[in-house]
Each structure stands twice: as structure tokens, then as C-alpha cells.
C-alpha atoms as a PDB file:
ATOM      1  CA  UNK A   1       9.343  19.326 -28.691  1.00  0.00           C
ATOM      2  CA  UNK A   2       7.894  20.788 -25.383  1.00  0.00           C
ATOM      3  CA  UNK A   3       6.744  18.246 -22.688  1.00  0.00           C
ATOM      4  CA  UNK A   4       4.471  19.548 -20.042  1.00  0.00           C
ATOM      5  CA  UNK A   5       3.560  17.357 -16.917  1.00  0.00           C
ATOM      6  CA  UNK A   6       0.531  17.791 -14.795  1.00  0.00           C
ATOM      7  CA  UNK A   7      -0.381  15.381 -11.748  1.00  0.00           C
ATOM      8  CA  UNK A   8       1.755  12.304 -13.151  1.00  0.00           C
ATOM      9  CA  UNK A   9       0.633  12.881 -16.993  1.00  0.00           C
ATOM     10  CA  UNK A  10       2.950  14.145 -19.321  1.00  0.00           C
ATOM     11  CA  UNK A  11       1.748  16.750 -22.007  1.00  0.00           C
ATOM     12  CA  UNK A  12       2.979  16.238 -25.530  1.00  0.00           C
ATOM     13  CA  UNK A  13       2.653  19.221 -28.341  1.00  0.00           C
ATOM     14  CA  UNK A  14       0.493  16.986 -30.042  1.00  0.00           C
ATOM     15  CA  UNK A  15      -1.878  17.097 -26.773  1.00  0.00           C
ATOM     16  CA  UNK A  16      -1.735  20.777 -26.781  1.00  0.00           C
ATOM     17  CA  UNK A  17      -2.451  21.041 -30.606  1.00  0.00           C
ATOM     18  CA  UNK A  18      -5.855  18.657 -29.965  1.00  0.00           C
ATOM     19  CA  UNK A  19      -6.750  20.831 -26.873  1.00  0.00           C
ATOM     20  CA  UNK A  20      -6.219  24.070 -29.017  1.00  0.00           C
ATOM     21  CA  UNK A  21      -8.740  22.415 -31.267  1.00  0.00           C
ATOM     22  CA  UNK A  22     -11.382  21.202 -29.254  1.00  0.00           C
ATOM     23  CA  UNK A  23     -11.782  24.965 -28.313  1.00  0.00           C
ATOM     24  CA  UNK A  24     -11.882  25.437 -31.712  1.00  0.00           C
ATOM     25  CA  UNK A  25     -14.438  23.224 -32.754  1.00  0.00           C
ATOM     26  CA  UNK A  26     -17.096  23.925 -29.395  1.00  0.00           C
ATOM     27  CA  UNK A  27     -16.928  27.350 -29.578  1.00  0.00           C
ATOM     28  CA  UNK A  28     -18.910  28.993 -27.348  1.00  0.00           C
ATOM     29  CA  UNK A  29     -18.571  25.655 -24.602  1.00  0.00           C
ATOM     30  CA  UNK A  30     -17.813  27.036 -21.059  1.00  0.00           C
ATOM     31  CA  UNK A  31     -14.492  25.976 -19.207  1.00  0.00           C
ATOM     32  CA  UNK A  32     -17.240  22.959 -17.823  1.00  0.00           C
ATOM     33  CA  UNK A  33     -18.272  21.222 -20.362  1.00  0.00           C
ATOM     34  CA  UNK A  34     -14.795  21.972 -22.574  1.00  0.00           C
ATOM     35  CA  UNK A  35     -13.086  19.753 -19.824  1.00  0.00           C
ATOM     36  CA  UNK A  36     -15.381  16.795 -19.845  1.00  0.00           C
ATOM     37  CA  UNK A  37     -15.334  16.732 -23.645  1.00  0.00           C
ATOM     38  CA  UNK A  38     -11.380  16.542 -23.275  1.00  0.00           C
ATOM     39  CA  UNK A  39     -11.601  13.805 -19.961  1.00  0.00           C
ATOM     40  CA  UNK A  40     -14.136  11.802 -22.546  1.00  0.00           C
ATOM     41  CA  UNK A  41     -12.011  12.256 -25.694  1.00  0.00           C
ATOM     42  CA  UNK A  42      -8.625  10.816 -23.400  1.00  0.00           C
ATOM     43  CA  UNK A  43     -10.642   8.551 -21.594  1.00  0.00           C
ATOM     44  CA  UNK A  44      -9.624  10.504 -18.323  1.00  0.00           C
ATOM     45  CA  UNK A  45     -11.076   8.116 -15.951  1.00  0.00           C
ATOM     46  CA  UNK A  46     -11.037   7.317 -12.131  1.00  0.00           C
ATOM     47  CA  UNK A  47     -11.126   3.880 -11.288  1.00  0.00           C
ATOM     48  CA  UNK A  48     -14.883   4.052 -10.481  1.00  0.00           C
ATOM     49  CA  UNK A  49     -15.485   5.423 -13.896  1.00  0.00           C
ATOM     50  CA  UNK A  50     -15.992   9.010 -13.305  1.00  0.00           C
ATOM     51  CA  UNK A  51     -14.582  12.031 -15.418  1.00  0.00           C
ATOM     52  CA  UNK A  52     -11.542  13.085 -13.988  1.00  0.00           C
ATOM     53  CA  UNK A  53     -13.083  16.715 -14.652  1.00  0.00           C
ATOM     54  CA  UNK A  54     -11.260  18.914 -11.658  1.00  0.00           C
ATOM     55  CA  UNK A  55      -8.072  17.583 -12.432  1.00  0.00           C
ATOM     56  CA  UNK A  56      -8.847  18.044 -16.387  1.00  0.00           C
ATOM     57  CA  UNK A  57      -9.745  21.707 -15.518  1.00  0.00           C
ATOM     58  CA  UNK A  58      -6.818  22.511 -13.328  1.00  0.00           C
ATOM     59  CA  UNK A  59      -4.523  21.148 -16.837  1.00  0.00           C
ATOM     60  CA  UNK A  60      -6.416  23.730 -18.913  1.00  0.00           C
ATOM     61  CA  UNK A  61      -6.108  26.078 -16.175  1.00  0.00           C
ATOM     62  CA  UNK A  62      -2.143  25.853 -16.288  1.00  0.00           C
ATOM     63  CA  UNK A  63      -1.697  25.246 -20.006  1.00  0.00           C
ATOM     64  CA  UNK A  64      -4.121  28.747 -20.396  1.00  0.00           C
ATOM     65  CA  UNK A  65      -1.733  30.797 -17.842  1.00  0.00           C
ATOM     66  CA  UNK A  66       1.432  29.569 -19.519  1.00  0.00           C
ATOM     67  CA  UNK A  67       0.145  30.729 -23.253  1.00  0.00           C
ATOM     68  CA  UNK A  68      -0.099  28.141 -24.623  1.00  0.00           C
ATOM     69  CA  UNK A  69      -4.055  27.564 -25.002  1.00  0.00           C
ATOM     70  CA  UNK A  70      -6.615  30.334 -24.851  1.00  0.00           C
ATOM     71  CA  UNK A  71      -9.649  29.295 -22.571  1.00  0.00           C
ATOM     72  CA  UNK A  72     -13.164  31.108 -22.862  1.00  0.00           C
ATOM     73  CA  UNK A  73     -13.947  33.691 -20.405  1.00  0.00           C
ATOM     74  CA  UNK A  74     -15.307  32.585 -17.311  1.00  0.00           C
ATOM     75  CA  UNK A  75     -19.311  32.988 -17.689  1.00  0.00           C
ATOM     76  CA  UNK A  76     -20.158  32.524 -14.149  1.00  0.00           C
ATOM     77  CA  UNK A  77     -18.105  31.916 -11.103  1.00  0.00           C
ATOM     78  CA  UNK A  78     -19.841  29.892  -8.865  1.00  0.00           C
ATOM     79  CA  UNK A  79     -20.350  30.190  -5.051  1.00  0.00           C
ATOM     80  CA  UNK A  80     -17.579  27.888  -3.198  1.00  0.00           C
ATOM     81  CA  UNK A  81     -19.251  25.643  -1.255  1.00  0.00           C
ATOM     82  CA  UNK A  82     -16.355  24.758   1.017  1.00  0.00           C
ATOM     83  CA  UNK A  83     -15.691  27.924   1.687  1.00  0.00           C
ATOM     84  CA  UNK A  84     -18.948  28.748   3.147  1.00  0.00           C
ATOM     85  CA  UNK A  85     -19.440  25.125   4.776  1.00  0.00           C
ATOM     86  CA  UNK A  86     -20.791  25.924   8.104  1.00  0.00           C
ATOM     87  CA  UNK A  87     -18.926  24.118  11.225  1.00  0.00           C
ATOM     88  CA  UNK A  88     -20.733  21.336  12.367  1.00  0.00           C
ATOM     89  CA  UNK A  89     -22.775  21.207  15.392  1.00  0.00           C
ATOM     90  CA  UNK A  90     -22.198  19.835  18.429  1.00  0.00           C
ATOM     91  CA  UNK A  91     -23.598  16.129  18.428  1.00  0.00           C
ATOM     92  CA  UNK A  92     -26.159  15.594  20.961  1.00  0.00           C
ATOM     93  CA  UNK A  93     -25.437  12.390  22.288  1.00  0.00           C
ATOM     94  CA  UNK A  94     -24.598  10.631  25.434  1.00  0.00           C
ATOM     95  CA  UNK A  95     -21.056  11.817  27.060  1.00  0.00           C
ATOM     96  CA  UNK A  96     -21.213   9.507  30.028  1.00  0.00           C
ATOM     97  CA  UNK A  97     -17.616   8.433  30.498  1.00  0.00           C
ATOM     98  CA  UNK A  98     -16.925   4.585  29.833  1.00  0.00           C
ATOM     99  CA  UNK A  99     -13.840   3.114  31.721  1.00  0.00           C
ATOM    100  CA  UNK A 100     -14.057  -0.541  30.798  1.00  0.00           C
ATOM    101  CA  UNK A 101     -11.466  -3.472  29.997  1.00  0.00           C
ATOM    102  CA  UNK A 102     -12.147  -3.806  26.291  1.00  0.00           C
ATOM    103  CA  UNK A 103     -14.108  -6.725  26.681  1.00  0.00           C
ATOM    104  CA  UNK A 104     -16.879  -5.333  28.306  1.00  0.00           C
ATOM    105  CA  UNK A 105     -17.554  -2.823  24.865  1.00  0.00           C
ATOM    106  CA  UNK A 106     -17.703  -5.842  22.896  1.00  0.00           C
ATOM    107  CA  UNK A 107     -19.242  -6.176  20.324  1.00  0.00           C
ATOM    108  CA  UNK A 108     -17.903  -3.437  18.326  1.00  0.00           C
ATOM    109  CA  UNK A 109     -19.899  -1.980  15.416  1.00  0.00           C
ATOM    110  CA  UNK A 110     -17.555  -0.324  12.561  1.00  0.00           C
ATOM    111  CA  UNK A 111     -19.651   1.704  10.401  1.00  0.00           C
ATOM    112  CA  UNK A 112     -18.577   3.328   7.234  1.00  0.00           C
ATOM    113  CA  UNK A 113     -20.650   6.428   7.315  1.00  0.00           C
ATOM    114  CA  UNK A 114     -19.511   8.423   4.157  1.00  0.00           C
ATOM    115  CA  UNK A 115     -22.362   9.270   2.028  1.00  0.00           C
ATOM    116  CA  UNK A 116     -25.342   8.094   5.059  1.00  0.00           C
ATOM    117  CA  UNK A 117     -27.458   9.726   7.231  1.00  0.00           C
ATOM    118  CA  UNK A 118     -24.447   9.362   9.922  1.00  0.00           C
ATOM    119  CA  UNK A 119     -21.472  11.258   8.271  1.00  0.00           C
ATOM    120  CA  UNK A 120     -22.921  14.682  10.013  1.00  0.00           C
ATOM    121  CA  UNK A 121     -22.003  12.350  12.987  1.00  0.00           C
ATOM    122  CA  UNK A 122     -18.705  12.174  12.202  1.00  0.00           C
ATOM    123  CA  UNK A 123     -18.330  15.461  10.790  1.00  0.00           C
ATOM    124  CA  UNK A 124     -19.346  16.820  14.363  1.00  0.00           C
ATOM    125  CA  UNK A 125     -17.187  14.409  16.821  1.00  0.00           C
ATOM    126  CA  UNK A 126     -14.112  15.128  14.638  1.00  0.00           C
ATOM    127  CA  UNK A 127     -14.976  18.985  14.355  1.00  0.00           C
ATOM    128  CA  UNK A 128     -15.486  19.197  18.300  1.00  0.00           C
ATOM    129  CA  UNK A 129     -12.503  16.670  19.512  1.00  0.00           C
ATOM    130  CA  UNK A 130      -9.706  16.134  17.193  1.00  0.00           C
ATOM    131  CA  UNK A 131      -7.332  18.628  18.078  1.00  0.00           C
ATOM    132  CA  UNK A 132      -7.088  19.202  14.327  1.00  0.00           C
ATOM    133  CA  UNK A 133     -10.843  19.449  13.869  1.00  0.00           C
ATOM    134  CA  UNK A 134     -12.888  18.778  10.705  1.00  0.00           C
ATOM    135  CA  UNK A 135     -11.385  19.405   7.545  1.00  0.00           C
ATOM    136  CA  UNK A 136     -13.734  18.450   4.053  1.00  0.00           C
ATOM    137  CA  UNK A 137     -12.156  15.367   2.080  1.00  0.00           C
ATOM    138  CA  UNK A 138     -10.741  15.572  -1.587  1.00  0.00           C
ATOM    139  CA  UNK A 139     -10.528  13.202  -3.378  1.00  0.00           C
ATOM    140  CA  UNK A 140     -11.063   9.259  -2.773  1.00  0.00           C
ATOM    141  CA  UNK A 141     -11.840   9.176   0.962  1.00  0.00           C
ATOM    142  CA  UNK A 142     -14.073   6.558   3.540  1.00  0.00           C
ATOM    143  CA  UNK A 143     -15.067   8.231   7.090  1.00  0.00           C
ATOM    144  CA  UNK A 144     -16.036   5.437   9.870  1.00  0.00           C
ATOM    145  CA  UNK A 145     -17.790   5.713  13.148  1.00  0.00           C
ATOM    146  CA  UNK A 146     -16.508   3.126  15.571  1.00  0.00           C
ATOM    147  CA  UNK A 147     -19.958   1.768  18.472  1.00  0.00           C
ATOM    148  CA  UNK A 148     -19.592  -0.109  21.392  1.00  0.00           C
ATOM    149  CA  UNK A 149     -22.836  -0.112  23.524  1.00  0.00           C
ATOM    150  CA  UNK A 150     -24.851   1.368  21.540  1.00  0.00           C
ATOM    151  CA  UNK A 151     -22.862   4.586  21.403  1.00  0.00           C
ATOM    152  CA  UNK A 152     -20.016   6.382  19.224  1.00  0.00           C
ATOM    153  CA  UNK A 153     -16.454   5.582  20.687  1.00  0.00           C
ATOM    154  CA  UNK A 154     -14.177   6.000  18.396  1.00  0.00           C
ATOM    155  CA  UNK A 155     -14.023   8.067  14.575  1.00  0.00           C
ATOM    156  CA  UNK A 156     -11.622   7.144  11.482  1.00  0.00           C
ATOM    157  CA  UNK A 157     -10.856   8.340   8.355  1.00  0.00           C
ATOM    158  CA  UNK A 158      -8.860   7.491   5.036  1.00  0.00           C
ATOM    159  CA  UNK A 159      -7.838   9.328   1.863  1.00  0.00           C
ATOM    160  CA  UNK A 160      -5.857   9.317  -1.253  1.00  0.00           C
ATOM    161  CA  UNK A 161      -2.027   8.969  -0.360  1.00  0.00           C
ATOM    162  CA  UNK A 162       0.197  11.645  -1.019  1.00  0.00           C
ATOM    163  CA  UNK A 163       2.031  11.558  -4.087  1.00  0.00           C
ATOM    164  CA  UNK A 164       5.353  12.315  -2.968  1.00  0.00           C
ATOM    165  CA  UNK A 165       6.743  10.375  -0.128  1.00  0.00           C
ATOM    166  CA  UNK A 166      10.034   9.552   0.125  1.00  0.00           C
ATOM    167  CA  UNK A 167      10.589   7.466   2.798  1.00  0.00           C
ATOM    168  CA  UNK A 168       7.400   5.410   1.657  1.00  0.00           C
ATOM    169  CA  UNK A 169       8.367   5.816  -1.529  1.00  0.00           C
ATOM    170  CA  UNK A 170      12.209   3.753  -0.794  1.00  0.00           C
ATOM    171  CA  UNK A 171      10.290   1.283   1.648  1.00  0.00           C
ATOM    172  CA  UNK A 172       7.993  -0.399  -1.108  1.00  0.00           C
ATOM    173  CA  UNK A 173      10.779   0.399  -4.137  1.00  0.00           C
ATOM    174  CA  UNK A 174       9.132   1.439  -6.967  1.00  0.00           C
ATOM    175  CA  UNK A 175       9.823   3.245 -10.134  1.00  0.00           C
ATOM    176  CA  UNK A 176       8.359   6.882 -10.652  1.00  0.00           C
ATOM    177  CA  UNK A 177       5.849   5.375 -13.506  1.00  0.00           C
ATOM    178  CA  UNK A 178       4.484   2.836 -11.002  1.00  0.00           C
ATOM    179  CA  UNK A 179       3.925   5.396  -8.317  1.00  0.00           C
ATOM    180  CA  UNK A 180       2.129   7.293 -10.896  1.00  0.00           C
ATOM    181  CA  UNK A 181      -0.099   4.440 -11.941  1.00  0.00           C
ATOM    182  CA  UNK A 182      -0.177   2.721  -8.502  1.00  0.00           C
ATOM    183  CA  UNK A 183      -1.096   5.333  -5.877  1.00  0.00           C
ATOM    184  CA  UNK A 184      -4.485   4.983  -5.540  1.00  0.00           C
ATOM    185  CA  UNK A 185      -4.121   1.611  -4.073  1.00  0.00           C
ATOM    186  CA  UNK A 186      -2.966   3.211  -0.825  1.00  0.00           C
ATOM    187  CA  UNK A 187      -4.805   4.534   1.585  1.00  0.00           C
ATOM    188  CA  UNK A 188      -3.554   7.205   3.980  1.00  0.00           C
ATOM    189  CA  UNK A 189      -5.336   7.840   7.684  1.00  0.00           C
ATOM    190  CA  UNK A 190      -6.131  11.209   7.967  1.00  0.00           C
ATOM    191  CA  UNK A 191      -7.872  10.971  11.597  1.00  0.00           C
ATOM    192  CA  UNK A 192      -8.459   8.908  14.280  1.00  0.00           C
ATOM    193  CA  UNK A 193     -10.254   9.417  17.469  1.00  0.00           C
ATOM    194  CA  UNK A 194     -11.145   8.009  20.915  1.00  0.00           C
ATOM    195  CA  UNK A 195     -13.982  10.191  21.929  1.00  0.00           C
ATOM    196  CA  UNK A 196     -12.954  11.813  25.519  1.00  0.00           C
ATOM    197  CA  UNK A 197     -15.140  10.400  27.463  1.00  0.00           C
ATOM    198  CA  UNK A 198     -13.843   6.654  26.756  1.00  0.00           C
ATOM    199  CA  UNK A 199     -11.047   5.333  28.577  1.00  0.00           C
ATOM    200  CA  UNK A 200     -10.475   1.887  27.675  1.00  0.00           C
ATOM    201  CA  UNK A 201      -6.951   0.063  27.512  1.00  0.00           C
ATOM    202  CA  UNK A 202      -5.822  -1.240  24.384  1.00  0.00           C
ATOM    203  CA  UNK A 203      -9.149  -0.117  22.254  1.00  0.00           C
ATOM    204  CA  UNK A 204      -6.885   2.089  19.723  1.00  0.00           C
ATOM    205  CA  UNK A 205      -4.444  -0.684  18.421  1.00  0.00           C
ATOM    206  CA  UNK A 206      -7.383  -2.895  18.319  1.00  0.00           C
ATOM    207  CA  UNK A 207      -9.816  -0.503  15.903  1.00  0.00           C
ATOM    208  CA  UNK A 208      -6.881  -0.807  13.860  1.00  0.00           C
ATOM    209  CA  UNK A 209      -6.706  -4.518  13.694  1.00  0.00           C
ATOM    210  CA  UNK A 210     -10.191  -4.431  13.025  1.00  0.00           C
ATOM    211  CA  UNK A 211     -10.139  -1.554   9.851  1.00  0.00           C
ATOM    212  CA  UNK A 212      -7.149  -3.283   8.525  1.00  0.00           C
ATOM    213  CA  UNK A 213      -9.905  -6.606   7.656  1.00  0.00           C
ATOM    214  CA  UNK A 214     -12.856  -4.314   6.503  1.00  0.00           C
ATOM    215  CA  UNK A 215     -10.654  -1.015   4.581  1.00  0.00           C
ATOM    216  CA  UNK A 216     -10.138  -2.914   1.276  1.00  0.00           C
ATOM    217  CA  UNK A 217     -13.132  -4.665   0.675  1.00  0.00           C
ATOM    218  CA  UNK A 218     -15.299  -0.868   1.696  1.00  0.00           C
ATOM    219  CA  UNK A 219     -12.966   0.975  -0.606  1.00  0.00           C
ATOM    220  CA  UNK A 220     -13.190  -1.620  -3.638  1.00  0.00           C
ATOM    221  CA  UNK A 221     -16.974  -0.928  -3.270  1.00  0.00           C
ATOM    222  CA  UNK A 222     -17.184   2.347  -3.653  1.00  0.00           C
ATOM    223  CA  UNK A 223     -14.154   3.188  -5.791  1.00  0.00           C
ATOM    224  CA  UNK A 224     -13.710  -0.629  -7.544  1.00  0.00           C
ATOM    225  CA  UNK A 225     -10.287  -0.948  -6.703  1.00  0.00           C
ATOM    226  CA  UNK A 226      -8.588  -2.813  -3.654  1.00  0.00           C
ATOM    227  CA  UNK A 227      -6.140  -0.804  -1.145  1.00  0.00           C
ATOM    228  CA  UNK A 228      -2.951  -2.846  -0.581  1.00  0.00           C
ATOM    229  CA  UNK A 229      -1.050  -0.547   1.711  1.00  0.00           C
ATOM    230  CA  UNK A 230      -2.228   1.642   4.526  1.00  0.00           C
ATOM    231  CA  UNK A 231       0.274   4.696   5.896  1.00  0.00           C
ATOM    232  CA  UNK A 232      -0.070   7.656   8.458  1.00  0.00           C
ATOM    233  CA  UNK A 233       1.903  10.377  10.196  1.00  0.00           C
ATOM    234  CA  UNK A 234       2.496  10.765  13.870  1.00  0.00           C
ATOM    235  CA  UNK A 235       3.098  14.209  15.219  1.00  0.00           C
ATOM    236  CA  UNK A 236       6.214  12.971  17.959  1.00  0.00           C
ATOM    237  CA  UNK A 237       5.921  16.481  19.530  1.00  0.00           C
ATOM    238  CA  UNK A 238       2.327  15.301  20.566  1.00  0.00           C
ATOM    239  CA  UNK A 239       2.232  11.292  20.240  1.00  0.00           C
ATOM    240  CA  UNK A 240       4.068   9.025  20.066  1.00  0.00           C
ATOM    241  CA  UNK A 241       2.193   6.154  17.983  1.00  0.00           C
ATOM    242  CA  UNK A 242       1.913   3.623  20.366  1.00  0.00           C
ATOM    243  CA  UNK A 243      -1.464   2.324  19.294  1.00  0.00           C
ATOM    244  CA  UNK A 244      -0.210   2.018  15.543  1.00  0.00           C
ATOM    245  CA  UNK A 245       3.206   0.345  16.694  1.00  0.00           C
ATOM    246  CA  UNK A 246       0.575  -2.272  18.874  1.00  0.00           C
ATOM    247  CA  UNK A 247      -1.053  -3.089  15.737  1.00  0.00           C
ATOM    248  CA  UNK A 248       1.925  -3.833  14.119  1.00  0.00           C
ATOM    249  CA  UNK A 249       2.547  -0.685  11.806  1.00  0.00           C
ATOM    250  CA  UNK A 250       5.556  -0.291  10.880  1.00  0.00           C
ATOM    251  CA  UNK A 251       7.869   3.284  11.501  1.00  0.00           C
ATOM    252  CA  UNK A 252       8.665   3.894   7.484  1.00  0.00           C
ATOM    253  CA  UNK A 253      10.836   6.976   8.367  1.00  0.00           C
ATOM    254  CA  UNK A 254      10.129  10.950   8.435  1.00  0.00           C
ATOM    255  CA  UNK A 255       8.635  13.718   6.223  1.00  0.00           C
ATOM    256  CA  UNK A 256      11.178  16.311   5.103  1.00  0.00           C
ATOM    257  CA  UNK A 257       8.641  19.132   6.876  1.00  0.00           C
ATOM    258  CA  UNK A 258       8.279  20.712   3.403  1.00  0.00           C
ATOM    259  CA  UNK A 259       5.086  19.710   2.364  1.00  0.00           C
ATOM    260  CA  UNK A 260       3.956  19.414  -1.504  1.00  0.00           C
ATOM    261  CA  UNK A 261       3.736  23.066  -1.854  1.00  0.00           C
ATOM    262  CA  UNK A 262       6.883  24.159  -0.325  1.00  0.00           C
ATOM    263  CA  UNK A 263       8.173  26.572  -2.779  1.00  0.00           C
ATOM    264  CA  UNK A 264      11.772  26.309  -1.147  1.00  0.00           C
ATOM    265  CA  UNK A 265      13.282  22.873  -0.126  1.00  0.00           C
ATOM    266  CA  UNK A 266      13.674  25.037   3.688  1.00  0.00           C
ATOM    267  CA  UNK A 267      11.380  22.744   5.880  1.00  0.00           C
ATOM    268  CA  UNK A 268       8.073  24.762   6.656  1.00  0.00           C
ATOM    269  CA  UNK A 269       6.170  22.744   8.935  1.00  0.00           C
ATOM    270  CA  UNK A 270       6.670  20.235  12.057  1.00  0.00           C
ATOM    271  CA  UNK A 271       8.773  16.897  10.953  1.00  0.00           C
ATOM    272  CA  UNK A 272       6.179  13.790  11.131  1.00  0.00           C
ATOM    273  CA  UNK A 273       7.049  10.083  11.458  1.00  0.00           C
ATOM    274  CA  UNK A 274       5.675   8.062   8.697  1.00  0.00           C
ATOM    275  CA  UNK A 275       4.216   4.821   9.390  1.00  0.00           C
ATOM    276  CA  UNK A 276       2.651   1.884   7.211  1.00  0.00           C
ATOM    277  CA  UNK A 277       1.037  -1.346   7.464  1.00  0.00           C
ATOM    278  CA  UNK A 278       0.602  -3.758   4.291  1.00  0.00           C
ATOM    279  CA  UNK A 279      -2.535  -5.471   4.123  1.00  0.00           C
ATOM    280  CA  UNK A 280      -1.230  -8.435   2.052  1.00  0.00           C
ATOM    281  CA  UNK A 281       2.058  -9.920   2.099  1.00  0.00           C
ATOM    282  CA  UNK A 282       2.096  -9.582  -1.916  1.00  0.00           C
ATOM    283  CA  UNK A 283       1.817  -5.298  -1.711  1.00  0.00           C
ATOM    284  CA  UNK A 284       5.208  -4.891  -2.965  1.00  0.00           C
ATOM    285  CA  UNK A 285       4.971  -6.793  -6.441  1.00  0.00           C
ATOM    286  CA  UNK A 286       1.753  -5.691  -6.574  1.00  0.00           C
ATOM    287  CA  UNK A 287       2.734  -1.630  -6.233  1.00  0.00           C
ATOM    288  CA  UNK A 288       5.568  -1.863  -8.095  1.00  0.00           C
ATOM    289  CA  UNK A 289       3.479  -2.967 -11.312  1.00  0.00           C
ATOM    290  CA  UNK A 290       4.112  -0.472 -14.070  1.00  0.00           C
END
């Protein structure tokens, strides 16, 4: 018997024979509407109850190159949005510079701006003043703009953990089939920013106090699930962390400098540390759930 995995799920014969006849039986179906048939027949679901239809389609996509399922031509290939996406502008706001004690900002204001009239906000601080500058989300993601009088100070996002991490992956101990199934319930920081123009001591590590009592209860909402573990990486040829170690993060290890595409086990990028912080005291049992 062959066994085919894709993205944690492991492809029987059996799965390929039912694929080979859903084709079959919706002739005529574009790639579309072939993969949400397939998502509804295996109950493909994310956690907020949405068709898992791009990962579904990248599946037929593979199973089609290796032979072993014959997809219908393509009928239309549509524009790529993301490839297109226009840089965002400049914000116009107010740059005065702030040099404060951090009581004098308070109260802070931690908005989660993904999906309101304020993400183009975010978008454009993070384009214009992260040295890594905007890059568009996949996958389960939260963006946050961070006020203190009555102005953007500060800019944070989340996503979907990577899959393969193995110093992460040793620190919470669990089995390959509980990474699989517990993943989503950890949240990775993609970017964080202290606009320029604000100098205040101590305002970093204390943002991340702050997320670490709103992350969870935002994500569940949007997503319904909780997030139990938070993780990031540090570049230590440019930082070194010392806002995340205030907060009480914890230095997990370092990345191998592969990446997930790597297509030699020859490190191809910069070496990262990896840091975490458990938002409850229970994350272990709970992650290691199969």
C-alpha cells in the first residue's frame, strides 16, 4: 500500500481511489469547487469552521503532478492579488517624538486592528519602519496597534507557528501526532515595533506583558480556539531580545538556519534564537494531547 503525507495528513490508497472518483462523478467541476466538495466530503475543517480549501487544493495539486490523479484543465487562472498588492502609503500622522517615563503614556490602548478600518494603519507603520517591512499574513494571524496619547506607539503581530521547530519542539515534549493536531494553539510573533519617534524606557517588555493577557481570549474569538504558548525569533546579529527576556520569555534554543524549504540540510539563512512564553502553567499537558 502507498502512503502519501501532505501538511500532517497521511494519504491512504483508499483516499486516492475516492479522490479519483469524485473527479469522476463532477465531471466538468473546476479545480475550485472539486476541492471544496473533497474538504466537505472529509470534513476538512479549520477550527473556525471554514473549508480548508487552499490546503485541499495544494493535495490535489501534488497527488496530480505525481500521477496519481488527473485534475481538469485549469479554466481560468486568476490575477494574484498578492502579487500585485500595492505598498502601503505612508501614514499621515503625528511624528512628534515622545521621550517619557512610561507612566506618563498611560493609559495604553491595545487595539486588534485585523479586519477594521485601522489595519491600513498597521500595514503602513510596519511597511515604512520595520526593517523587514510589510509582508501579507497566511494563514491564522491577529495584527495590533499599540496608543498612548492618543497616538500609534507601538505595532504587533501574530501567526500560525511553524510546523517544524526543533528546539520548541524538545522544550514542550510532544509526540509528532500531537504537534500535528496541536499547532494551532501557538501563536508565533511575526513583528513588533516601537515607532521611531518614541523613546520610552521599559515600554517593549511591558506591551508584552500586556498582549500576553489579551492574545488568547482575541484569537479564541476570531478563530474559536485558545493559544496556550506564544514563541518568536531574535536576529542576535541585530538584537539581542532584551525586551522579551524582561517579560519573562524564555531563550528555547536556535533555528538550524535551514528554513522549511531548504532542499539541502546546508544552513541557508542567518541562525535565530528561539524564544517562548507559556500563557498558562498547564501548556504542556495541554499540547501534548494527542
Amino acid at each position: 500500500m502507498s502512503i502519501w503525507k501532505y501538511r500532517g495528513r497521511i494519504i491512504t490508497d483508499n483516499d486516492i481511489t475516492f479522490i479519483r472518483q469524485l473527479i469522476e462523478t463532477h465531471r466538468g467541476a473546476s479545480r475550485r469547487k472539486l476541492s471544496a466538495k473533497l474538504c466537505d466530503a472529509w470534513q476538512w475543517k479549520q477550527a473556525n469552521g471554514a473549508l480548508r480549501d487552499m490546503v485541499c487544493r495544494g493535495l490535489l495539486l501534488m497527488l496530480d503532478r505525481a500521477g496519481q490523479i488527473q485534475l481538469p484543465p485549469i479554466k481560468k487562472r486568476p490575477n494574484n492579488p498578492l502579487a500585485r498588492r500595492p505598498m502601503p502609503a505612508p501614514a499621515l500622522i503625528d511624528t512628534t517624538p515622545i521621550q517619557s517615563a512610561l507612566q506618563s503614556l498611560q493609559p495604553l490602548h491595545i487595539q486588534q486592528v485585523r479586519r477594521t478600518g485601522d489595519e491600513g494603519l498597521y500595514n503602513s507603520l510596519i511597511e515604512h519602519h520595520h526593517y523587514l517591512g510589510y509582508e501579507q499574513p497566511v494563514g491564522e494571524h491577529l495584527k495590533y496597534v499599540v496608543w498612548g496619547q492618543g497616538r500609534p506607539i507601538a505595532c504587533m503581530a501574530w501567526s500560525s507557528a511553524p510546523r517544524h521547530l526543533g528546539c520548541r519542539d524538545r522544550f514542550i515534549g510532544w509526540t509528532k501526532e500531537a504537534r500535528r493536531r496541536n499547532i494551532r494553539f501557538i501563536a508565533y510573533n511575526t513583528r513588533f515595533l516601537i515607532v521611531p519617534w518614541v523613546q520610552v524606557p521599559h515600554l517593549a517588555s511591558h506591551i508584552l506583558g500586556r498582549m500576553a493577557r489579551v492574545l488568547s481570549r482575541d484569537w479564541e474569538h476570531l478563530y474559536k480556539h485558545p493559544i496556550y504558548f506564544l514563541e518568536t525569533f531574535v536576529d542576535p546579529s541585530r538584537f539581542q531580545g532584551t525586551c522579551y527576556r524582561a517579560a519573562n520569555w524564555m531563550v528555547l534554543g536556535e533555528t538550524t538556519g535551514r528554513g522549511k524549504d531548504a532542499p539541502t540540510r546546508q544552513p541557508n539563512r542567518s541562525i535565530k534564537q528561539v524564544l517562548g512564553y507559556p500563557l498558562t502553567p498547564q501548556f504542556r499537558q495541554l499540547l501534548q494531547q494527542s
